[in-house]
C-alpha atoms as a PDB file:
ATOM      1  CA  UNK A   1       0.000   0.000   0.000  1.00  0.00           C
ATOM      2  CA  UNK A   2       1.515   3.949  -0.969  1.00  0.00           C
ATOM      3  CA  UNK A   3       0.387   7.209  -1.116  1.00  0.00           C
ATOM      4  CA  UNK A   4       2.092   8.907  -4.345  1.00  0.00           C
ATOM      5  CA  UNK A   5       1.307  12.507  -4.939  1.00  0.00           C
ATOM      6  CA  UNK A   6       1.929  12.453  -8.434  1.00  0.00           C
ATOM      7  CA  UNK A   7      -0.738   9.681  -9.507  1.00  0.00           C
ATOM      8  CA  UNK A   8      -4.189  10.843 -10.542  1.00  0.00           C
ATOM      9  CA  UNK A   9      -6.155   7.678  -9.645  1.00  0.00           C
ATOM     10  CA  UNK A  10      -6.063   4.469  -7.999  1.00  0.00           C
ATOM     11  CA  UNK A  11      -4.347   1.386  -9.258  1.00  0.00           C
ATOM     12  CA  UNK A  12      -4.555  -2.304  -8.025  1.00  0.00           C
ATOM     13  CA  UNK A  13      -1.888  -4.539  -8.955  1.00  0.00           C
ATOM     14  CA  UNK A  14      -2.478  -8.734  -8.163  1.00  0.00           C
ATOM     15  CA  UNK A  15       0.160 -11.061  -8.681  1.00  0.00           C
ATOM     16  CA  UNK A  16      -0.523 -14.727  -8.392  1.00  0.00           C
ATOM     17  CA  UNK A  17       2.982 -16.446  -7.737  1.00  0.00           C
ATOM     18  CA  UNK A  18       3.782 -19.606  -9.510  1.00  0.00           C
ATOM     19  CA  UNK A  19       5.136 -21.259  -6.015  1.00  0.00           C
ATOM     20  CA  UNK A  20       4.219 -20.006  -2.505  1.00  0.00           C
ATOM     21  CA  UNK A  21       6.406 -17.762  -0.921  1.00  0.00           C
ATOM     22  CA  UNK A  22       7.744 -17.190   2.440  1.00  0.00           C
ATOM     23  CA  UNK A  23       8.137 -13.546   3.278  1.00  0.00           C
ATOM     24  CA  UNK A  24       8.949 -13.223   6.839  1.00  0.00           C
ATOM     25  CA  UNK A  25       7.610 -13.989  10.298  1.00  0.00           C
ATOM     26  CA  UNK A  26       3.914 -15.208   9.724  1.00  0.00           C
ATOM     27  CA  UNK A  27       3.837 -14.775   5.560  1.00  0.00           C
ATOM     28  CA  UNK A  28       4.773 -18.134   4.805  1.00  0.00           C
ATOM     29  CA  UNK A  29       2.873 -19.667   1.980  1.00  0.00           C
ATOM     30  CA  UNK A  30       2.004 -16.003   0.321  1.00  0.00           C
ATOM     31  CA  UNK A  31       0.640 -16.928  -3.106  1.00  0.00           C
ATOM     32  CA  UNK A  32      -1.123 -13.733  -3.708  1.00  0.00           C
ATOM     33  CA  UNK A  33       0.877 -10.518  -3.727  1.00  0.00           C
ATOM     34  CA  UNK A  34      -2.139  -7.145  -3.863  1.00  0.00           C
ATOM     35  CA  UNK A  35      -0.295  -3.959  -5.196  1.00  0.00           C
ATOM     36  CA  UNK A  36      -2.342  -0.963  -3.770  1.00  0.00           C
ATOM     37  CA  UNK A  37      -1.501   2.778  -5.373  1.00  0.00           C
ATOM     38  CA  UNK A  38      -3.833   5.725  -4.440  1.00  0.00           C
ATOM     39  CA  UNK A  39      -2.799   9.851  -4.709  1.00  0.00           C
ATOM     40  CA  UNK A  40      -2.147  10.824  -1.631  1.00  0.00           C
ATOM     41  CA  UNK A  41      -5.257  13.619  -1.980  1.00  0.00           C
ATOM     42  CA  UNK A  42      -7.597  10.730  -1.816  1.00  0.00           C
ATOM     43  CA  UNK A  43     -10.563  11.017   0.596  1.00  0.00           C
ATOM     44  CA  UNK A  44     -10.466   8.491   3.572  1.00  0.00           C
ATOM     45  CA  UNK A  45     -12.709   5.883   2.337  1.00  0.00           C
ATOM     46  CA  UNK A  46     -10.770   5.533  -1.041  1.00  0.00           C
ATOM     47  CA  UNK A  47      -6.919   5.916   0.595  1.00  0.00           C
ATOM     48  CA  UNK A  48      -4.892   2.780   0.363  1.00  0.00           C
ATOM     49  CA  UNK A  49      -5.336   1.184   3.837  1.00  0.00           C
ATOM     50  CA  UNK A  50      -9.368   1.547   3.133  1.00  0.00           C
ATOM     51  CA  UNK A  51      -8.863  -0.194  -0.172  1.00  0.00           C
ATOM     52  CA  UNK A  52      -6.367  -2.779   0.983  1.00  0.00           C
ATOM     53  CA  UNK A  53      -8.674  -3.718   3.953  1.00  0.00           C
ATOM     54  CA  UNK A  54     -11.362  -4.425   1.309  1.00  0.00           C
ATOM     55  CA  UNK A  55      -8.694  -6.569  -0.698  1.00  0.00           C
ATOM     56  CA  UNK A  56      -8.489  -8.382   2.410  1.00  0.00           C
ATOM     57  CA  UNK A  57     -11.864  -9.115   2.967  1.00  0.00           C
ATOM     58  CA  UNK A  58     -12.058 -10.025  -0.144  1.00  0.00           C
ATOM     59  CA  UNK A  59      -9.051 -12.487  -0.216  1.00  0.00           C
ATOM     60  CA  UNK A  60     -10.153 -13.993   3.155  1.00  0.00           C
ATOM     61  CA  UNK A  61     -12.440 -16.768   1.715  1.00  0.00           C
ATOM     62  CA  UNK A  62     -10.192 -20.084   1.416  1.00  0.00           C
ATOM     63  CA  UNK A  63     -12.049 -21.369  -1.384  1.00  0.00           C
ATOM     64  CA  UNK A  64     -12.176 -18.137  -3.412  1.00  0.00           C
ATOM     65  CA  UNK A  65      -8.304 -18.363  -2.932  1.00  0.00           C
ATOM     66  CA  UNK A  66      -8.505 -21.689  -4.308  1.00  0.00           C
ATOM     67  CA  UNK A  67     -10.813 -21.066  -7.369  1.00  0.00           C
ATOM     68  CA  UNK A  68      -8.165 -18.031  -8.050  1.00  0.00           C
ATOM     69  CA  UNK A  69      -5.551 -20.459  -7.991  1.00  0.00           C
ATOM     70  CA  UNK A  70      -7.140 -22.888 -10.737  1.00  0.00           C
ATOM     71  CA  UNK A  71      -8.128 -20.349 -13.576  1.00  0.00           C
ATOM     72  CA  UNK A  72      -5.793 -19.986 -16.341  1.00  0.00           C
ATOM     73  CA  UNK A  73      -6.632 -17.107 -17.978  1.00  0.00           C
ATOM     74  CA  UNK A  74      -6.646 -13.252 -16.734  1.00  0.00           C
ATOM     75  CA  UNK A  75     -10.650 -12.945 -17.664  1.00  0.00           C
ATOM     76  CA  UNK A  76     -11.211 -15.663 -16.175  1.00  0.00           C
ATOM     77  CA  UNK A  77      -9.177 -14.568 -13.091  1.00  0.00           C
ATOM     78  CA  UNK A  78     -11.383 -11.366 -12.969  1.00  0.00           C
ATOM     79  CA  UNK A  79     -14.570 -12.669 -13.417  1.00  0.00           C
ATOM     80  CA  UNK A  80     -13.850 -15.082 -10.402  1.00  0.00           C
ATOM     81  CA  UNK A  81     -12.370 -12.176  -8.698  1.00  0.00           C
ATOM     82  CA  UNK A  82     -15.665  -9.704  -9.786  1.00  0.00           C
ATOM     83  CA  UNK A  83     -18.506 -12.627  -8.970  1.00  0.00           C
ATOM     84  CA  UNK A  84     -17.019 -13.333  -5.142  1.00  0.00           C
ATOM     85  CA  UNK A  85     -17.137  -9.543  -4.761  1.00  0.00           C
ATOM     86  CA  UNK A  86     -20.810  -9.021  -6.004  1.00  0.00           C
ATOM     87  CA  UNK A  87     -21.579 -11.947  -3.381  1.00  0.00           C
ATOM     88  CA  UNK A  88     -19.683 -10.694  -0.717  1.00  0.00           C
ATOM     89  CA  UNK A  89     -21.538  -7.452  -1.085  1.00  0.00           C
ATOM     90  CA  UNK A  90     -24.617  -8.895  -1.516  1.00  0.00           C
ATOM     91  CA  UNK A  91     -24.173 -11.186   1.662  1.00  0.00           C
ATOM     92  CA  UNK A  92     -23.497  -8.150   3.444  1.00  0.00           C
ATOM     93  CA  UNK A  93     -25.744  -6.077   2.872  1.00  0.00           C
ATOM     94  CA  UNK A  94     -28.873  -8.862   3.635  1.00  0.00           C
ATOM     95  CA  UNK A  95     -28.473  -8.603   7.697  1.00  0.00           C
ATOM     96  CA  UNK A  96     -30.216 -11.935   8.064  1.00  0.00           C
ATOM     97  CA  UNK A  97     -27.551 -13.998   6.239  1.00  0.00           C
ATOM     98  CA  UNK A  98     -24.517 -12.144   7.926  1.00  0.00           C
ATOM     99  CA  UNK A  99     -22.168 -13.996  10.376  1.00  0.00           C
ATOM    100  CA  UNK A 100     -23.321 -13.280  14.326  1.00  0.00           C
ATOM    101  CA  UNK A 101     -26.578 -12.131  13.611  1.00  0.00           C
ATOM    102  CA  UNK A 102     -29.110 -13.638  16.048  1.00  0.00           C
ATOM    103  CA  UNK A 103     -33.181 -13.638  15.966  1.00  0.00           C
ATOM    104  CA  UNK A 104     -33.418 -11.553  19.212  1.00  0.00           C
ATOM    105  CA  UNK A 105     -31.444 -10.262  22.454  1.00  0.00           C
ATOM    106  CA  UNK A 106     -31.021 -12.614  25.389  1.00  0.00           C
ATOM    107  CA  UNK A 107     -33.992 -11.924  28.197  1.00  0.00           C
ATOM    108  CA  UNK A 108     -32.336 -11.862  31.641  1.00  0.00           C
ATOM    109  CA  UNK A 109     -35.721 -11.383  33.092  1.00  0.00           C
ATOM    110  CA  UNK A 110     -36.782 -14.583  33.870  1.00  0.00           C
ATOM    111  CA  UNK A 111     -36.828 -16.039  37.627  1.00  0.00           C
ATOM    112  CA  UNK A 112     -37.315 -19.673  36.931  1.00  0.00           C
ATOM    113  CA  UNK A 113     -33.848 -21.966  36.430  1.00  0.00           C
ATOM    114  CA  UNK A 114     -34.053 -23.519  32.468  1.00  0.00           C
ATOM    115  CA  UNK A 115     -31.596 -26.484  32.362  1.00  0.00           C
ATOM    116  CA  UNK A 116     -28.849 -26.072  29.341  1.00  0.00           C
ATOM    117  CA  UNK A 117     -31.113 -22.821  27.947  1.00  0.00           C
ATOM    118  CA  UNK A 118     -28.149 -21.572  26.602  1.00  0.00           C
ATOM    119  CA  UNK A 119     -27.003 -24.494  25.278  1.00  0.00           C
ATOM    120  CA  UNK A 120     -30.844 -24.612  23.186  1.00  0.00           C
ATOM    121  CA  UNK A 121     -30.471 -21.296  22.407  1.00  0.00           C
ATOM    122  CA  UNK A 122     -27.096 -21.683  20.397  1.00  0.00           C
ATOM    123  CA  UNK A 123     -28.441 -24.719  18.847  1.00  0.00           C
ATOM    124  CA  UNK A 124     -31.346 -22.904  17.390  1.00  0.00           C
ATOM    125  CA  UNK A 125     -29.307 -19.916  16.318  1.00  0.00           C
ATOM    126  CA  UNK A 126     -26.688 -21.624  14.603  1.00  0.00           C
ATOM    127  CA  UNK A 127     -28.927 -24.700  13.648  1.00  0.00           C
ATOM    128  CA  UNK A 128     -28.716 -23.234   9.640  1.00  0.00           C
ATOM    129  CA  UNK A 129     -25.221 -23.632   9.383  1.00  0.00           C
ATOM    130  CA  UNK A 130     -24.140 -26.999  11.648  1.00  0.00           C
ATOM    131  CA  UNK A 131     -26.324 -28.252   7.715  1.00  0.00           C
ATOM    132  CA  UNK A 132     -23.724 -26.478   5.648  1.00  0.00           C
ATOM    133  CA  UNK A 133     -20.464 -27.151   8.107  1.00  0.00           C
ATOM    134  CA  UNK A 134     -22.113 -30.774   7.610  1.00  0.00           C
ATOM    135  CA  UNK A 135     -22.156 -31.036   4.119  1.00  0.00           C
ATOM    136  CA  UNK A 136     -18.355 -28.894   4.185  1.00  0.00           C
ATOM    137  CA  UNK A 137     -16.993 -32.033   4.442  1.00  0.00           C
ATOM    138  CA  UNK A 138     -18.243 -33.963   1.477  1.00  0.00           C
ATOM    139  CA  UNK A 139     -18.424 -31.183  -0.904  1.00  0.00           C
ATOM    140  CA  UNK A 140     -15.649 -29.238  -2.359  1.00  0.00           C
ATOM    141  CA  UNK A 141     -12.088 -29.155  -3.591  1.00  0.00           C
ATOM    142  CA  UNK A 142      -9.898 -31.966  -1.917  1.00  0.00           C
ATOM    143  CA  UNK A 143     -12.479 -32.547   1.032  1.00  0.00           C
ATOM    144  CA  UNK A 144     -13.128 -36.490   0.399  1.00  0.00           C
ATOM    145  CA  UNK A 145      -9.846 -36.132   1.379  1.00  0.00           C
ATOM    146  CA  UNK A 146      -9.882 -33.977   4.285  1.00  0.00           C
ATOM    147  CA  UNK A 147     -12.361 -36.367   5.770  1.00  0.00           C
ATOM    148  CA  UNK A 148     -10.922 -39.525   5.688  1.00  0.00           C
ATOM    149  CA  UNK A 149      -7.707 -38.499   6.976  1.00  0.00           C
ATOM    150  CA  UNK A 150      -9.247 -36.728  10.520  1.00  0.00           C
ATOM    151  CA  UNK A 151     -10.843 -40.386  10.141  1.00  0.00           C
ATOM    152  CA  UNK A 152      -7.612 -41.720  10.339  1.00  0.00           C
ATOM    153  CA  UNK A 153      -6.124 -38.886  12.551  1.00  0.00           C
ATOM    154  CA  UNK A 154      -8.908 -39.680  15.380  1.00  0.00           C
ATOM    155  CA  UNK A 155      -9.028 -43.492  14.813  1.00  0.00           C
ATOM    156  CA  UNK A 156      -5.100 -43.115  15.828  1.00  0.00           C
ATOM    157  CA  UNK A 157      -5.112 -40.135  18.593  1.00  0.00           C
ATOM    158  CA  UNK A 158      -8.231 -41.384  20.503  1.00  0.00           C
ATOM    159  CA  UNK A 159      -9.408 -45.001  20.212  1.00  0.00           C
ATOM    160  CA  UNK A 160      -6.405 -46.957  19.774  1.00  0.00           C
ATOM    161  CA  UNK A 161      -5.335 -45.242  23.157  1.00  0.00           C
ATOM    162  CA  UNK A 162      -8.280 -46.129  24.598  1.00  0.00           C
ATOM    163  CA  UNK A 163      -7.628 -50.023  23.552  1.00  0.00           C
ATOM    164  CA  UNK A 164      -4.424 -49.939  24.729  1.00  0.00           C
ATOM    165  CA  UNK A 165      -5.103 -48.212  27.867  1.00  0.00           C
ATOM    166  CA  UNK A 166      -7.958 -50.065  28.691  1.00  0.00           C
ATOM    167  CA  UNK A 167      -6.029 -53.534  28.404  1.00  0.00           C
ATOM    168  CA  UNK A 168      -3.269 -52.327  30.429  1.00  0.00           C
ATOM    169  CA  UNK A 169      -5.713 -51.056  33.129  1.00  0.00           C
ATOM    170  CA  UNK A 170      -7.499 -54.996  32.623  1.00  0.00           C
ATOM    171  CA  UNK A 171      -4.063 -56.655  33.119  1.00  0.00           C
ATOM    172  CA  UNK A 172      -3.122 -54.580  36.053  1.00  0.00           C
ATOM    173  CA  UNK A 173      -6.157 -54.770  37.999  1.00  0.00           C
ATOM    174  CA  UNK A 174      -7.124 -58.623  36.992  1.00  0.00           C
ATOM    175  CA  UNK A 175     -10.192 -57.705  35.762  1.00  0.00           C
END
């Protein structure tokens, strides 16, 4: 991100690098490199830290990352790049379908004890997306494989343990 006096509008520059790069303490990995110019008499919501914020909000998604990763062509690359942004403002903008929203404030008024309310609560206010964090792990790039390896990874870490534990526990108490 720069301020130059002497340009007259904005300019975005986005590299994608061929391998990842590691650029210091906690850039490792960097495929995407986001160029951000602006004049320096640019009002405050159009300065470069404004529009490298939204380049970061932008860049966040995982998968978009991905999908910009596996186009070949730079119209492709844009129209990938242009779509996400349209949805991303679109999500936005409907405050139903934004992340955190909740149907109503908590009510502290009550005097009678509810056993694990809060624990219903969160599972009706986030029962929409344990569906889609369900179905995260069967659908998408490389996620068949995802899945069977924390199969694997658990199988390992938590019930062979377990086995081996609780026949140790068997032959030192004799039963």
């Amino acid at each position: 991100m720069c301020n130059l006096a002497s340009l007259q509008k904005r300019h975005v520059a986005i590299a994608r690098l061929k391998h990842p790069a590691n650029m210091g303490r906690t850039l490792h990995e960097v495929r995407f490199f986001i160029l951000v110019l602006t004049p320096s008499k640019e009002k405050g919501t159009k300065n470069a830290l404004e529009t490298g914020r939204t380049f970061a909000t932008i860049f966040a998604d995982m998968d978009f990352r991905q999908r910009l990763l596996e186009v070949h062509s730079e119209a492709e690359f844009k129209n990938v790049l242009l779509k996400h942004a349209q949805d991303l403002a679109a999500e936005q903008s409907n405050p139903s379908k934004r992340l955190g929203a909740h149907d109503g404030d908590l009510d502290f008024d009550e005097t009678r004890c509810r056993l694990a309310q809060g624990l219903w609560d969160d599972i009706r206010r986030r029962s929409s997306l344990y569906i889609s964090d369900f179905v995260d792990g069967f659908v998408g790039h490389k996620t068949i494989h995802k899945t069977i390896s924390t199969i694997f990874f658990l199988y390992f870490a938590c019930i062979l343990p377990t086995i081996a534990f609780g026949a140790l526990n068997d032959n030192n108490t004799h039963g």
